[in-house]
Protein backbone atom coordinates (compact mmCIF):
# COMPACT_ATOMS: atom_id res chain seq x y z
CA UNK A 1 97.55 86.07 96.81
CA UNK A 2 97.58 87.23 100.59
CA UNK A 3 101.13 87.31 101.67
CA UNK A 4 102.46 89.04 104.62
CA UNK A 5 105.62 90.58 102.80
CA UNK A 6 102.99 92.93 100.48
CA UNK A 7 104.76 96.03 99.57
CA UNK A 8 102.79 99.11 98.23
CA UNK A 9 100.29 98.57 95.25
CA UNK A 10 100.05 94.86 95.38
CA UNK A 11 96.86 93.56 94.92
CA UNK A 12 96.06 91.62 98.52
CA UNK A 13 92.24 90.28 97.77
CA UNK A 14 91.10 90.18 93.89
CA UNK A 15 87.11 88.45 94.07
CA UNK A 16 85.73 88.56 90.59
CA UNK A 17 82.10 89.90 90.46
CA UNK A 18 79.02 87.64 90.66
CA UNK A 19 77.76 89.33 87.50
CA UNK A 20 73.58 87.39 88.60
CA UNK A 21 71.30 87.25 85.82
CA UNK A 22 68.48 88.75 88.99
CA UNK A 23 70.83 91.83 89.54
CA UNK A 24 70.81 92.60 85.85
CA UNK A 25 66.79 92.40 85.27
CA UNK A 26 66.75 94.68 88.38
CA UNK A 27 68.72 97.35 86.73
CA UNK A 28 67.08 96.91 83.37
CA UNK A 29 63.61 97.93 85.04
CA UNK A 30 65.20 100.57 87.61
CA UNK A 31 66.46 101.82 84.01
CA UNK A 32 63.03 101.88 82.51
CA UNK A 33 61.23 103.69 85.93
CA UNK A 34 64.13 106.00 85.66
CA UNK A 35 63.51 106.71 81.93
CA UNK A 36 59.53 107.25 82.49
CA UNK A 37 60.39 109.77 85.39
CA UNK A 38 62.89 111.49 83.47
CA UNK A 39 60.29 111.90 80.99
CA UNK A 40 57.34 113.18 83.14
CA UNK A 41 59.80 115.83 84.49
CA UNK A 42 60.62 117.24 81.83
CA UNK A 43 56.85 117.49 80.15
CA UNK A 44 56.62 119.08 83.82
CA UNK A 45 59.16 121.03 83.03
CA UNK A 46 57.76 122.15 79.56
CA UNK A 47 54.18 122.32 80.69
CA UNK A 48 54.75 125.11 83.69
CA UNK A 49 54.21 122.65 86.28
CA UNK A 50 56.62 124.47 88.28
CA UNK A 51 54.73 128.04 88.48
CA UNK A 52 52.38 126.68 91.28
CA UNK A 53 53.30 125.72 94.52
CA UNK A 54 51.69 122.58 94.30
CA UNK A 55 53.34 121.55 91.06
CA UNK A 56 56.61 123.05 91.85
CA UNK A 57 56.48 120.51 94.99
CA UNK A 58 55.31 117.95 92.51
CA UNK A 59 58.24 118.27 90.12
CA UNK A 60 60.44 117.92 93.52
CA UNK A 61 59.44 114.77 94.56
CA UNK A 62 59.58 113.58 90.70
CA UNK A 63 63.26 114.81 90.73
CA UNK A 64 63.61 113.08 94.26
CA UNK A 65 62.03 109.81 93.08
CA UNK A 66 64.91 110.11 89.82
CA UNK A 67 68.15 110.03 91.97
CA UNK A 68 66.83 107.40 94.43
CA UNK A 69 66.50 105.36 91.82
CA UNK A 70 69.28 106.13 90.35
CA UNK A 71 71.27 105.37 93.66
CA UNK A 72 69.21 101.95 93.50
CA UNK A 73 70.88 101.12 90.20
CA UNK A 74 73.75 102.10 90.53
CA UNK A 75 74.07 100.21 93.99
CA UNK A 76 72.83 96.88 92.09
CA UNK A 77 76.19 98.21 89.42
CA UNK A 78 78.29 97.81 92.30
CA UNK A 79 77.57 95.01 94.39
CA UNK A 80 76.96 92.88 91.48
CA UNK A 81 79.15 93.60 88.61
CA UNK A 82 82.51 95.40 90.18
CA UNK A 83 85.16 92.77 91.39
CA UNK A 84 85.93 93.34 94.80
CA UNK A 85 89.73 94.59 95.13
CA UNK A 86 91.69 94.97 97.84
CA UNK A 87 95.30 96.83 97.03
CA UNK A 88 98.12 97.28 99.76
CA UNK A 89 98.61 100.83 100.48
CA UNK A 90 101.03 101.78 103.19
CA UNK A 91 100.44 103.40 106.29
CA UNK A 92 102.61 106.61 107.05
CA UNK A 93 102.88 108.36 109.78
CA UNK A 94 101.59 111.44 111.02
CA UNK A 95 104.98 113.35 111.05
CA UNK A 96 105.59 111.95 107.27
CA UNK A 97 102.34 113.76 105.98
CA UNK A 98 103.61 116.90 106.90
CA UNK A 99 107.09 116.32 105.26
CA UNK A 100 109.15 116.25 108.51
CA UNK A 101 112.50 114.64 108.29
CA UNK A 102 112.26 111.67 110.80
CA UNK A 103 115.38 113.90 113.10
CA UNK A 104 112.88 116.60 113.32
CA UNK A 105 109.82 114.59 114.94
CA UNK A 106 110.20 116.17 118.03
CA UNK A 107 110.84 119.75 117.26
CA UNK A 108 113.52 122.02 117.40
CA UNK A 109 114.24 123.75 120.88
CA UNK A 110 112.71 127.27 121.70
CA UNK A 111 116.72 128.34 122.52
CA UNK A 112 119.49 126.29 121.87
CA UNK A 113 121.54 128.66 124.22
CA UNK A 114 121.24 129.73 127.97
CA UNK A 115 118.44 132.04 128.31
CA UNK A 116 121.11 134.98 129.45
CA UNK A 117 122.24 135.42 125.84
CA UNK A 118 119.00 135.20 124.64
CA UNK A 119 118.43 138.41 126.72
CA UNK A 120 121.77 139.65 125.80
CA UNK A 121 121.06 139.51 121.95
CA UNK A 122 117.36 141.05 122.88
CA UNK A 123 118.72 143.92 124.37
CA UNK A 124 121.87 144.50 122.26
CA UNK A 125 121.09 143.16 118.23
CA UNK A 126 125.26 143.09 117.09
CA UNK A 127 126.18 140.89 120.26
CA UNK A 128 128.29 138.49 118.67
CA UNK A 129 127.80 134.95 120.03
């Protein structure tokens, strides 16, 4: 599908995922470690653990030990079950982000008179040009 005329929202690279049988036993017991942590934090919750320092320190690193292995499955999710996508965007430059007619890149002169009626209109407001 690569071609070199791509315009804007073409798909460019479309690899289907690899969907491995391994991957999907990996997240099925992240899933269950992530379940029995869930469920020791909250009886840790419901218990007081948190009123000590000790257990308050103990119910962080639970809650730690939950979103790093959340992070591991949801990793796994992507690597192994999310086709890989590539979609042609295109590039714009600088000057276009800011919505500056192309005319207008470089700027607009500081005068676009002599500098003597510049003083002349300073010093005297109704000079007509």
């Amino acid at each position: 599908m690569s071609s070199s005329g791509s315009t804007y929202g073409d798909i460019h690279r479309y690899e289907p995922a690899r969907e491995s049988t391994a991957a999907a036993v990996g997240i099925v017991l992240l899933t269950v470690i992530e379940i029995v942590f869930v469920g020791l934090f909250t009886f840790g919750l419901a218990d007081g653990w948190g009123v000590t320092p000790l257990g308050n320190m103990y119910l962080g690193g639970i809650l730690a030990v939950i979103f790093v292995d959340l992070a591991f499955i949801l990793m796994l999710y992507r690597k192994e079950f999310l086709p890989d996508v590539m979609i042609v965007k295109k590039r714009r430059r600088k000057w276009e982000d800011l919505y500056i007619r192309e005319e207008d890149v470089d700027g607009t002169p500081f005068t676009e008179e002599d500098p003597w009626e510049s003083v002349k209109r300073a010093v005297y407001p109704y000079y007509k040009r």
